[in-house]
N, C-alpha and C. Protein backbone atom coordinates (compact mmCIF):
# COMPACT_ATOMS: atom_id res chain seq x y z
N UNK A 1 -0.09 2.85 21.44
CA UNK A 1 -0.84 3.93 20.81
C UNK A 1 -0.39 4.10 19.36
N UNK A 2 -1.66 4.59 18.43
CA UNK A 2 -0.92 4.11 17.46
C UNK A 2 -0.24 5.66 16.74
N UNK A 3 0.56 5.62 15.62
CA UNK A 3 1.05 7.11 15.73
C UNK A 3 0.76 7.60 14.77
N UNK A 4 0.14 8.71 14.47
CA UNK A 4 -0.18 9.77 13.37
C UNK A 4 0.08 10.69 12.89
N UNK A 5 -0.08 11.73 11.82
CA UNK A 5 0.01 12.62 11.20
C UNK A 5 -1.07 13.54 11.42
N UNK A 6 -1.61 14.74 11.68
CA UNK A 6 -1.88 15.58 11.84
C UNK A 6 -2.13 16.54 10.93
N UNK A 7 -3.22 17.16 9.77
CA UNK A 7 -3.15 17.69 8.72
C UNK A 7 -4.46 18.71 8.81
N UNK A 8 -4.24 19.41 8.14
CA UNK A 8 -5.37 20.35 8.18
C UNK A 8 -5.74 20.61 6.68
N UNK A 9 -6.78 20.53 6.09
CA UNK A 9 -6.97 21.09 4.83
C UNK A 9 -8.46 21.58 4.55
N UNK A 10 -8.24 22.89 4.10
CA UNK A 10 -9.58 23.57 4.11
C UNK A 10 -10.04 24.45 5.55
N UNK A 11 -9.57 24.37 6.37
CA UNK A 11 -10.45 23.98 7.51
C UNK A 11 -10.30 22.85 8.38
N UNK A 12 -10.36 21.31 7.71
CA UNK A 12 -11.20 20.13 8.46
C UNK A 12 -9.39 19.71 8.41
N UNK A 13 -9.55 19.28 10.03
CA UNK A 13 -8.75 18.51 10.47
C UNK A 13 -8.64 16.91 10.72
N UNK A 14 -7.85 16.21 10.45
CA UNK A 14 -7.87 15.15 10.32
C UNK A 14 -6.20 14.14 11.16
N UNK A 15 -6.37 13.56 11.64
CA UNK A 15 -5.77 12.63 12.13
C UNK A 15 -5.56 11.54 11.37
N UNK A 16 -3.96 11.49 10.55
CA UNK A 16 -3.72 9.99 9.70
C UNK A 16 -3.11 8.71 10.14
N UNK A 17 -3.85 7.94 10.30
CA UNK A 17 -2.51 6.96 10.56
C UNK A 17 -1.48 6.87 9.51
N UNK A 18 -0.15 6.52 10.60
CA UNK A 18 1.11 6.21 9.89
C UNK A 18 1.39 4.76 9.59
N UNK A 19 1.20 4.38 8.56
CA UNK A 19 1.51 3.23 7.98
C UNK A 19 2.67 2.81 7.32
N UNK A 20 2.83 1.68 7.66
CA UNK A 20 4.24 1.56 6.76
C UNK A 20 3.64 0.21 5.74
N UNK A 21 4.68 0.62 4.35
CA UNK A 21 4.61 0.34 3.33
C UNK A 21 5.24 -0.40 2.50
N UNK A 22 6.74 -0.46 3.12
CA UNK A 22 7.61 -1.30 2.89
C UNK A 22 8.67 -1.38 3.97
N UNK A 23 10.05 -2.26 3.66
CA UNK A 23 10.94 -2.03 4.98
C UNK A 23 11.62 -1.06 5.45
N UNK A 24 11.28 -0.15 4.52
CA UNK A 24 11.73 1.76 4.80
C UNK A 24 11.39 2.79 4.92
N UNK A 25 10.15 2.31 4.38
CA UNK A 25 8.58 3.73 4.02
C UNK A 25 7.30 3.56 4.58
N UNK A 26 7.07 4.61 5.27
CA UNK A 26 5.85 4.67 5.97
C UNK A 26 5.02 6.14 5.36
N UNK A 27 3.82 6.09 5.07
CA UNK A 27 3.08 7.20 4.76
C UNK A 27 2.23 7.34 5.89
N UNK A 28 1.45 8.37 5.48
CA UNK A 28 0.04 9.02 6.26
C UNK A 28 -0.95 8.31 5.53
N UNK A 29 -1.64 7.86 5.66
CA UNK A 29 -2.80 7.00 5.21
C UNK A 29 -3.84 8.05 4.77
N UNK A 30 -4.37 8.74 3.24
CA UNK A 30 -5.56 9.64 3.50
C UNK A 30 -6.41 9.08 2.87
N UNK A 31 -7.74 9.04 2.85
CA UNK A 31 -8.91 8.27 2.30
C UNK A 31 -10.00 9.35 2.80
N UNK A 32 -9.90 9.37 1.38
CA UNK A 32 -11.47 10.20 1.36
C UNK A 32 -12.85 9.57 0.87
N UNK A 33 -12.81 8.43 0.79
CA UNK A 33 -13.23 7.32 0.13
C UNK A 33 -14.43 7.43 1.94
N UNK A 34 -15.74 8.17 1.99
CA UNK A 34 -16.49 7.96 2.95
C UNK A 34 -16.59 9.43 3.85
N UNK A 35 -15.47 10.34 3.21
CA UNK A 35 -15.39 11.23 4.71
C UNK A 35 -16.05 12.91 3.48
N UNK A 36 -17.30 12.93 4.10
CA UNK A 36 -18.05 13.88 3.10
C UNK A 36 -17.57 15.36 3.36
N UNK A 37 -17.35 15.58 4.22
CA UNK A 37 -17.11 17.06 5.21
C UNK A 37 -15.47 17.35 4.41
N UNK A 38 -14.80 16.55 4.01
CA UNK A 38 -13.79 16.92 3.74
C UNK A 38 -13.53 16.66 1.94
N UNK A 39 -14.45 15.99 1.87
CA UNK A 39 -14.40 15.92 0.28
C UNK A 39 -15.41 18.01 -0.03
N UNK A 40 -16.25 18.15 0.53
CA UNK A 40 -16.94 19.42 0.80
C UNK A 40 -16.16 20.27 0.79
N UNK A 41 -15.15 19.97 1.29
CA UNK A 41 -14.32 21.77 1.69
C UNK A 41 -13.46 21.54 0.38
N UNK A 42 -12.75 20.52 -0.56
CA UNK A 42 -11.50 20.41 -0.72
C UNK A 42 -12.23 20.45 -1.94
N UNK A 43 -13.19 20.36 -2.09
CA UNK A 43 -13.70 20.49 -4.25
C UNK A 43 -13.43 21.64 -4.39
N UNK A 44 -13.96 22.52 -3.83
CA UNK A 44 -14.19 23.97 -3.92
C UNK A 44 -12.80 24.74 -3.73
N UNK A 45 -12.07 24.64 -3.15
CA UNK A 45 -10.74 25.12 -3.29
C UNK A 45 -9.81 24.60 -4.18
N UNK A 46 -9.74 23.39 -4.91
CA UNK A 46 -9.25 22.93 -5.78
C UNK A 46 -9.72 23.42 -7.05
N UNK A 47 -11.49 23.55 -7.68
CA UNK A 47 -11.71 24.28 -8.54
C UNK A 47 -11.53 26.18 -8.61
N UNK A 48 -11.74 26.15 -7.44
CA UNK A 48 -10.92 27.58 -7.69
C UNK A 48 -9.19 28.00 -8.11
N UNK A 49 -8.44 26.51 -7.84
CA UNK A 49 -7.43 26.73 -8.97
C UNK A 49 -7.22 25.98 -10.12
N UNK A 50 -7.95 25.67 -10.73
CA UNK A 50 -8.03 24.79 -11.75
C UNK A 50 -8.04 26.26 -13.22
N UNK A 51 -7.15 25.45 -14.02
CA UNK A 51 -7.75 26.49 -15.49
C UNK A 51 -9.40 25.95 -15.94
N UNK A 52 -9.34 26.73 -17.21
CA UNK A 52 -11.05 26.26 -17.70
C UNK A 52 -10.39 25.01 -18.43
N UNK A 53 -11.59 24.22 -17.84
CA UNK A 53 -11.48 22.80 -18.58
C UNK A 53 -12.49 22.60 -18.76
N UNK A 54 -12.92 21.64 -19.72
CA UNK A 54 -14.12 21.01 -20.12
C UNK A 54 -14.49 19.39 -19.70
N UNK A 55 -13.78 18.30 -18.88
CA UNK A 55 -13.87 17.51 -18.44
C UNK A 55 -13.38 17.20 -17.46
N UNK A 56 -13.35 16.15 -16.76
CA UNK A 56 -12.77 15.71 -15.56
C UNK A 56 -12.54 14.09 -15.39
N UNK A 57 -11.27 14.20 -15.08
CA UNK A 57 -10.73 12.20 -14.91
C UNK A 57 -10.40 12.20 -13.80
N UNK A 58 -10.48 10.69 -13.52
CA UNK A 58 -9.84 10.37 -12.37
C UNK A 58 -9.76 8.68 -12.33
N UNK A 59 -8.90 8.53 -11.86
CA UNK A 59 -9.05 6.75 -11.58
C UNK A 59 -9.52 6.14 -10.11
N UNK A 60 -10.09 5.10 -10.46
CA UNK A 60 -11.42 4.24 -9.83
C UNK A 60 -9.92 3.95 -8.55
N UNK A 61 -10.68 4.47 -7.30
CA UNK A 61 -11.56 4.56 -6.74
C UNK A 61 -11.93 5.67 -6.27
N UNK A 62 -10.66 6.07 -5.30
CA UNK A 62 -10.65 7.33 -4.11
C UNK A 62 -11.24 8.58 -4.75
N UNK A 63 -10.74 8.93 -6.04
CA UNK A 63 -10.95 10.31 -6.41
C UNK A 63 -12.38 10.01 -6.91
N UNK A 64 -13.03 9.24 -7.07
CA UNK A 64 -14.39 9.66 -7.28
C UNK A 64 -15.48 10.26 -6.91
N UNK A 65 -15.08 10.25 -5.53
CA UNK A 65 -16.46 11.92 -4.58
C UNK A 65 -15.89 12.80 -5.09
N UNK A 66 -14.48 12.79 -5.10
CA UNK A 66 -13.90 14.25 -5.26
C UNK A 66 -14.35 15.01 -6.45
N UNK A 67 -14.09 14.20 -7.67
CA UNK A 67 -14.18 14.58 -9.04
C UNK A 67 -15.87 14.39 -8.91
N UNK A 68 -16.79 14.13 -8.36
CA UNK A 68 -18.65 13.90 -8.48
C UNK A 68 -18.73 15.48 -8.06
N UNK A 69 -18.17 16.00 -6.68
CA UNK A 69 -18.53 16.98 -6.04
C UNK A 69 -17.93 18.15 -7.10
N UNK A 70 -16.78 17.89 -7.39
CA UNK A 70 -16.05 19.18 -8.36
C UNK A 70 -16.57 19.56 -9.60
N UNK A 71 -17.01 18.09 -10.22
CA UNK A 71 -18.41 18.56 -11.27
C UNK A 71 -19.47 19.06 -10.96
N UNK A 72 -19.89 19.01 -10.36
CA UNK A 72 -21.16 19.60 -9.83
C UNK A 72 -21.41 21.16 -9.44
N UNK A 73 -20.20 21.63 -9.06
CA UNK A 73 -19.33 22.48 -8.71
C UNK A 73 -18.85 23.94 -10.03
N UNK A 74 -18.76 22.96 -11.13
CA UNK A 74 -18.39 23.21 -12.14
C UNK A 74 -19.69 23.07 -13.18
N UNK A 75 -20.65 22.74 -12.86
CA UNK A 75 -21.47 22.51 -13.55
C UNK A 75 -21.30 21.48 -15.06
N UNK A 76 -20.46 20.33 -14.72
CA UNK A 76 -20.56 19.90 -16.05
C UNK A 76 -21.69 18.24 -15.72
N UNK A 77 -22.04 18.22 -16.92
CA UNK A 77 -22.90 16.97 -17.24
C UNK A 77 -22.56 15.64 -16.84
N UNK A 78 -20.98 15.27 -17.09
CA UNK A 78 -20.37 14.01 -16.59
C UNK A 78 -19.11 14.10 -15.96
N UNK A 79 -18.47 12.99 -15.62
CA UNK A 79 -17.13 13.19 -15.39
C UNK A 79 -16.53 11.58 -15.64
N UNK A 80 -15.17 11.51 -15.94
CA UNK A 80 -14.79 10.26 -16.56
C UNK A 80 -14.01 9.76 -15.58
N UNK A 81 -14.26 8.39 -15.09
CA UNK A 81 -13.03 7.71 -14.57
C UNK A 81 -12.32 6.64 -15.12
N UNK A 82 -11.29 6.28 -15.08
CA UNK A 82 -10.55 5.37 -15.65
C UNK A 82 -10.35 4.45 -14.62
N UNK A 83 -11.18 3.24 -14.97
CA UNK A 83 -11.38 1.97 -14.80
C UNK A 83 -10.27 0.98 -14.31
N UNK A 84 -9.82 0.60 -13.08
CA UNK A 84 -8.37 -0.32 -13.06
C UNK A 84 -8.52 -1.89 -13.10
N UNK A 85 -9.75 -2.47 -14.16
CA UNK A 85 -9.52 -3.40 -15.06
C UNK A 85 -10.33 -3.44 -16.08
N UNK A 86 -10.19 -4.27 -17.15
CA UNK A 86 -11.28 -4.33 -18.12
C UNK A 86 -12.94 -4.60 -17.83
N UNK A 87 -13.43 -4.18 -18.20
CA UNK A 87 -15.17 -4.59 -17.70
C UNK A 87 -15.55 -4.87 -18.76
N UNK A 88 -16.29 -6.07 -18.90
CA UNK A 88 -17.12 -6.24 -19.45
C UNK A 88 -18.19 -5.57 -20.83
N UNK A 89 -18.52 -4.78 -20.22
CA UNK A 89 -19.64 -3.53 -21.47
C UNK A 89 -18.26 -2.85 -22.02
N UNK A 90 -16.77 -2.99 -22.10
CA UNK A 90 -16.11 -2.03 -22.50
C UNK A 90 -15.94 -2.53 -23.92
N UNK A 91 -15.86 -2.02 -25.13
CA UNK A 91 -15.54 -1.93 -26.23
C UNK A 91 -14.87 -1.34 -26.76
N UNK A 92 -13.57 -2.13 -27.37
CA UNK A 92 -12.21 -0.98 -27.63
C UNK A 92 -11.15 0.15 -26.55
N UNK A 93 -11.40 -0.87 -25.19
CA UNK A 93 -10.57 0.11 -24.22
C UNK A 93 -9.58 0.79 -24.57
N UNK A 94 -8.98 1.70 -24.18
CA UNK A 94 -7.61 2.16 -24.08
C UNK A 94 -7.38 2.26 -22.80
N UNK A 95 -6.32 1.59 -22.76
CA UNK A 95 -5.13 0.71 -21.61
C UNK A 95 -3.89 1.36 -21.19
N UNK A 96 -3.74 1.43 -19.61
CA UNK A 96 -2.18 1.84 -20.01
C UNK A 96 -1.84 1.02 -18.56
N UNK A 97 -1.03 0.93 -18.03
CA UNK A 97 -0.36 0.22 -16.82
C UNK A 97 0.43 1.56 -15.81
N UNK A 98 0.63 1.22 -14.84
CA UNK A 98 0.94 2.19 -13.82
C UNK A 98 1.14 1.26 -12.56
N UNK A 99 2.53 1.90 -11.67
CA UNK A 99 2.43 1.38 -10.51
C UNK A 99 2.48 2.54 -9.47
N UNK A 100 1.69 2.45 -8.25
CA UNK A 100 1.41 2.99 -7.20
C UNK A 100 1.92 2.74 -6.00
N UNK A 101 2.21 3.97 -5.19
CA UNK A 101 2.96 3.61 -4.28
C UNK A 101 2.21 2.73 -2.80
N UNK A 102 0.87 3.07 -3.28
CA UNK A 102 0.36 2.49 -2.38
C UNK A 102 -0.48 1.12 -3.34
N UNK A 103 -0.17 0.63 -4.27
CA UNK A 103 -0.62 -0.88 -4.58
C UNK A 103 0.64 -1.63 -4.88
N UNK A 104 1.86 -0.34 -4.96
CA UNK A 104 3.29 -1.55 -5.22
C UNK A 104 3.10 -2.70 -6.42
N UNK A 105 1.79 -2.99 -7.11
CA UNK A 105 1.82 -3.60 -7.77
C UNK A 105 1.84 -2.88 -9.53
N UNK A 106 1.54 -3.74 -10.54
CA UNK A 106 1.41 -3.35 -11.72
C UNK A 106 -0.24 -2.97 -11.34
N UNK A 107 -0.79 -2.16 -12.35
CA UNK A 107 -2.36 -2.07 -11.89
C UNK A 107 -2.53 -1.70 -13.54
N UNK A 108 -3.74 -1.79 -13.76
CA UNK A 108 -4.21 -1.59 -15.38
C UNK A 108 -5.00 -0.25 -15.12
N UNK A 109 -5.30 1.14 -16.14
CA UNK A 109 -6.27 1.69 -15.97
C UNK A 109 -6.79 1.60 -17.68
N UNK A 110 -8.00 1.53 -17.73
CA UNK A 110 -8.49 1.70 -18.62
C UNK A 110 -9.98 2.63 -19.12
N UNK A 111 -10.04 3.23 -20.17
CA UNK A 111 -11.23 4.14 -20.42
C UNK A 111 -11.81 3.24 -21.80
N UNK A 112 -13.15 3.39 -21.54
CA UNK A 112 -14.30 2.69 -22.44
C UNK A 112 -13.82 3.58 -23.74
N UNK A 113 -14.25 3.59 -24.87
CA UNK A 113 -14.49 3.49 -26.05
C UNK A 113 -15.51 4.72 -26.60
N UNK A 114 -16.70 4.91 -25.57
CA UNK A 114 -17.47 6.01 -25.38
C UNK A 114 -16.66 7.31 -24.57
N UNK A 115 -16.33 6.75 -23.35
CA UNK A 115 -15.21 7.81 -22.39
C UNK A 115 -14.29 8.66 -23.45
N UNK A 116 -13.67 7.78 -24.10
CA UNK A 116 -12.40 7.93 -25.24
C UNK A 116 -12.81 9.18 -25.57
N UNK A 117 -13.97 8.71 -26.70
CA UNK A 117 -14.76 9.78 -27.35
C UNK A 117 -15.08 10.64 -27.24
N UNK A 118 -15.45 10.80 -25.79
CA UNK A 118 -16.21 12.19 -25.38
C UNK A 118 -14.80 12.94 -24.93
N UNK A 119 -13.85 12.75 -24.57
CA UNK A 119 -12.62 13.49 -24.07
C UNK A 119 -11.94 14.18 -25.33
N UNK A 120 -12.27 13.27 -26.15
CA UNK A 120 -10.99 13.52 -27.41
C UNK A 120 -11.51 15.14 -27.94
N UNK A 121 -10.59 15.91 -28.01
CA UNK A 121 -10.27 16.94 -28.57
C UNK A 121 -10.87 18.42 -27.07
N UNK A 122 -11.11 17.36 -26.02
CA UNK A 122 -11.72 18.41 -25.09
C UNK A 122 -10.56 18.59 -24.23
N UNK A 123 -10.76 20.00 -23.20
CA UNK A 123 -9.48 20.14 -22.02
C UNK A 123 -10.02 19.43 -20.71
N UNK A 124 -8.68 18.63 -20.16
CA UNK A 124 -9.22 17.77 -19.57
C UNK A 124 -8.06 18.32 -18.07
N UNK A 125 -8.83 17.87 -17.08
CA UNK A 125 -7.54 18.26 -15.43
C UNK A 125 -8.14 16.39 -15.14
N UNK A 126 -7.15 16.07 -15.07
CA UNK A 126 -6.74 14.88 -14.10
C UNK A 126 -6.67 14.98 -12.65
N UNK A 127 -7.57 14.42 -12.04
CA UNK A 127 -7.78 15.07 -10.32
C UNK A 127 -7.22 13.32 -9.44
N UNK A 128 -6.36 13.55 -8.68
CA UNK A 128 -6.65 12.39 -7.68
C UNK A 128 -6.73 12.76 -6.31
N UNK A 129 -6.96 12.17 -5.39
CA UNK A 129 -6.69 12.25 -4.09
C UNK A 129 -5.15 12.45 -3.37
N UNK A 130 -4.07 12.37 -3.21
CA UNK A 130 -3.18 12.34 -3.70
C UNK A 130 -1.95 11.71 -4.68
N UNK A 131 -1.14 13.13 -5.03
CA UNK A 131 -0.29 12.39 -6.43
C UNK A 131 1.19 12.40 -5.26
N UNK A 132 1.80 11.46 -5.17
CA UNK A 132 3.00 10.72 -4.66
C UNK A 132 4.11 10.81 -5.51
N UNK A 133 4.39 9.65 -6.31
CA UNK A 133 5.17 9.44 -7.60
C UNK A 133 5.05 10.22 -8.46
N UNK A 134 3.37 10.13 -8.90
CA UNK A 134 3.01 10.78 -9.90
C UNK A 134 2.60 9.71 -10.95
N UNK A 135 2.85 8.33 -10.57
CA UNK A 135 2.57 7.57 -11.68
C UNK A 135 1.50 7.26 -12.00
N UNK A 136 0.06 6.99 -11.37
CA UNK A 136 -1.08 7.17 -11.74
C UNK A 136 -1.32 8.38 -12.69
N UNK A 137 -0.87 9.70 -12.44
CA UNK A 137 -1.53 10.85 -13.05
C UNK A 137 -0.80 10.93 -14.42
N UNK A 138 0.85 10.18 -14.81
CA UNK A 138 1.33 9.71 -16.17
C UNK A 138 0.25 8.95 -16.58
N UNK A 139 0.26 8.01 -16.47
CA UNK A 139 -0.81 6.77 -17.05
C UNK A 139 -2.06 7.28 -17.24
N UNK A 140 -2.94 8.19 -16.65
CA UNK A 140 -4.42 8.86 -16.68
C UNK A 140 -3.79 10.10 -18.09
N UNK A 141 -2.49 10.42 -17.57
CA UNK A 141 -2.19 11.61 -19.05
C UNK A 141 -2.00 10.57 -20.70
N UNK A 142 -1.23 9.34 -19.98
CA UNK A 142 -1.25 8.76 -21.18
C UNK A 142 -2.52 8.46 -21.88
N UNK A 143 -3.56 8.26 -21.13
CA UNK A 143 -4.97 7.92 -21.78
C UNK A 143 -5.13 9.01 -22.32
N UNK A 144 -5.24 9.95 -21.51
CA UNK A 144 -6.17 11.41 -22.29
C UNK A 144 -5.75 11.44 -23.21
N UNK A 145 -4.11 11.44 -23.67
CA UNK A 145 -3.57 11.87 -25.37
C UNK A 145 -4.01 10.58 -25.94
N UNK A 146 -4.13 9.22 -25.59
CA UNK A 146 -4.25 8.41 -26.57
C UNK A 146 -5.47 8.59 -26.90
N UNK A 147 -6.57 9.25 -25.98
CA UNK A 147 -7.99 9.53 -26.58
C UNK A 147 -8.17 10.69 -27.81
N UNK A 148 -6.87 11.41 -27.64
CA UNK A 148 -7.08 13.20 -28.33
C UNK A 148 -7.65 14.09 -27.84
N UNK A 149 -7.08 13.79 -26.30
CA UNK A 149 -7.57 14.92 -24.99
C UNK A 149 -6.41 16.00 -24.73
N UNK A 150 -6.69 16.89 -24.57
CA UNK A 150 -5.83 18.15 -24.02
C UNK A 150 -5.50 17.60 -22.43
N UNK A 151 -4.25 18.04 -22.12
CA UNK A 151 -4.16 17.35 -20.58
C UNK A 151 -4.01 19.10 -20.38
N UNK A 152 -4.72 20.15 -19.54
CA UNK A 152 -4.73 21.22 -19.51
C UNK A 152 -4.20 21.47 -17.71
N UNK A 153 -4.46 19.90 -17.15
CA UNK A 153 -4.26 20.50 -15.51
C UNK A 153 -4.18 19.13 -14.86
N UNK A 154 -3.38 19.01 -13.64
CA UNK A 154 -3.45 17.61 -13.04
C UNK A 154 -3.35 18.41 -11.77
N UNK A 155 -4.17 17.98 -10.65
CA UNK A 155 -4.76 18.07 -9.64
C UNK A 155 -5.06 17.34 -8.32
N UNK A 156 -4.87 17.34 -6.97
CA UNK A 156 -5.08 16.94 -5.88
C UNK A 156 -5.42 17.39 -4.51
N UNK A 157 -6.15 16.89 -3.91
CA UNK A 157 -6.06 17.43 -2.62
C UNK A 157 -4.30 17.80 -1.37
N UNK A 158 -3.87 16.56 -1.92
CA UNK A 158 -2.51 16.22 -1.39
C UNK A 158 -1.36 16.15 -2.41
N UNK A 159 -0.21 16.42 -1.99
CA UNK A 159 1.32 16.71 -2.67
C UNK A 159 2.36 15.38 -1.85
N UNK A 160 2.29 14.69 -1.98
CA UNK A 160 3.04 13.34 -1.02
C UNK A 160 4.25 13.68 -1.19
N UNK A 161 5.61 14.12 -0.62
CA UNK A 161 6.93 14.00 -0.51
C UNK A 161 7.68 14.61 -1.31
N UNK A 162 7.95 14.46 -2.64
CA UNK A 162 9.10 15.13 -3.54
C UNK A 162 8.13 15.55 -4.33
N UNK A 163 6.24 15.05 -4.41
CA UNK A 163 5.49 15.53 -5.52
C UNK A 163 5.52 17.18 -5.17
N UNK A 164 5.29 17.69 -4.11
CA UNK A 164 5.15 18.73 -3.54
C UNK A 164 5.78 19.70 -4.41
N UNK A 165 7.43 19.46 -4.56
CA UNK A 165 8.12 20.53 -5.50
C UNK A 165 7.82 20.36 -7.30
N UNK A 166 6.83 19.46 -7.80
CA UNK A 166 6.72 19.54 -8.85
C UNK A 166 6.00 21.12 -9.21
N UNK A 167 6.36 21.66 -10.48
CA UNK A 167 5.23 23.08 -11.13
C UNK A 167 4.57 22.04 -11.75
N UNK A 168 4.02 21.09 -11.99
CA UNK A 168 3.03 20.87 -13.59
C UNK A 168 1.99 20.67 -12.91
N UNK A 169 1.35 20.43 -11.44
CA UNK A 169 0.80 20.13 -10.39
C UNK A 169 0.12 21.71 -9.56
N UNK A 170 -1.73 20.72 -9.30
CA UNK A 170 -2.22 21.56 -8.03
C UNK A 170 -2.55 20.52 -7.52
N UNK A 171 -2.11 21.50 -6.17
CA UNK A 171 -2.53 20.85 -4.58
C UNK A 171 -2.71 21.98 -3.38
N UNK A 172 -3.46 21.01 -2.65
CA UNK A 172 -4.39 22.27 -1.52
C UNK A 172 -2.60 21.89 -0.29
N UNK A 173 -2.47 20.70 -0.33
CA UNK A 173 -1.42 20.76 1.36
C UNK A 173 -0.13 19.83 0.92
N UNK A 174 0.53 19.91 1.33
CA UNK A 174 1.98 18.98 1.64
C UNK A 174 1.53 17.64 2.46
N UNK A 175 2.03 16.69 2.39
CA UNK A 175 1.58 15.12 2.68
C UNK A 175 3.47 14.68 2.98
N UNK A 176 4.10 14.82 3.92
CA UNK A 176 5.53 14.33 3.96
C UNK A 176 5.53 13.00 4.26
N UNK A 177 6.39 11.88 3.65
CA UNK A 177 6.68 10.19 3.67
C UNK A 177 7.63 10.32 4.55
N UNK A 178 7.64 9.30 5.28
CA UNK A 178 8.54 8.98 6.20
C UNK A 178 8.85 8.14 6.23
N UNK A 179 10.52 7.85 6.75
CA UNK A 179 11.18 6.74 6.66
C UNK A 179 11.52 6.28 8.06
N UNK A 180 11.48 4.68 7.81
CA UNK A 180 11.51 3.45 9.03
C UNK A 180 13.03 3.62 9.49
N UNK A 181 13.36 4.10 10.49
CA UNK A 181 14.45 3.97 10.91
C UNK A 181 15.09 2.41 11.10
């Protein structure tokens, strides 16, 4: 049987698998990447603690219902994600590198040239699905200033392990890592 985590947020309950990650670390697996009912409950309580901002980031992939539904929510026109490789139509990216606890690898994020533009001098909340390390939501802050973005708020559904006791951070629940005996 396989063994899980147990979480509640909003309301909607959810069952995670426990995965392990390396030869010591096992997480809760959350993916909101498909599950609408819970991206539904968790925009709306997250923008109710958000300051006023004028944009919204996030990096490609997971947080993208989140940050679609929270604009919408918010009524703004677009919302920006930062890209984790170069594409093609991009002109003049700005680049930064980041590693994740769940890709363990180096990963690239990058924002177009237009993205840049439209952020620069606006207040911006950095939203992911959850922040762990925290190193995605450095690297998404490093873009915003290299664009001439206000970083006004960084944001998640989930708080993974030691992120939990950060202040510079919102989050709706606690997400605890566990270790492989």
């Amino acid at each position: 049987m396989e063994e899980t985590y147990s979480i509640e947020i909003a309301g909607v309950t959810r069952e995670l698998p426990i995965v392990q990650i390396s030869d010591n670390l096992c997480i809760a697996s959350f993916v909101i990447l498909g599950d609408t009912e819970l991206v539904s409950v968790a925009a709306p309580e997250i923008v109710k603690k958000l300051p006023n901002v004028d944009v919204l980031l996030t990096a490609e992939a997971k947080g993208i219902p989140l940050v679609f539904e929270m604009s919408k929510l918010l009524d703004m026109e677009k919302y920006i994600v930062a890209r984790k490789s170069i594409k093609p139509y991009m002109n003049s990216p700005i680049i930064d590198e980041v590693i994740s606890i769940t890709t363990q690898d180096k990963q690239l994020l990058c924002l177009d040239e237009q993205d840049a533009e439209y952020i620069k001098g606006k207040r911006v909340a950095i939203i992911d699905d959850v922040i762990s390390t925290g190193g995605s939501i450095q690297a998404m802050e490093r873009l915003v200033e290299s664009a001439g973005g206000i970083v006004e708020a960084k944001a998640a559904i989930l708080a993974e392990g030691e992120a939990a006791n950060r202040k510079d951070i919102i989050f709706l629940e606690y997400l605890p890592i566990f270790e492989k005996k």
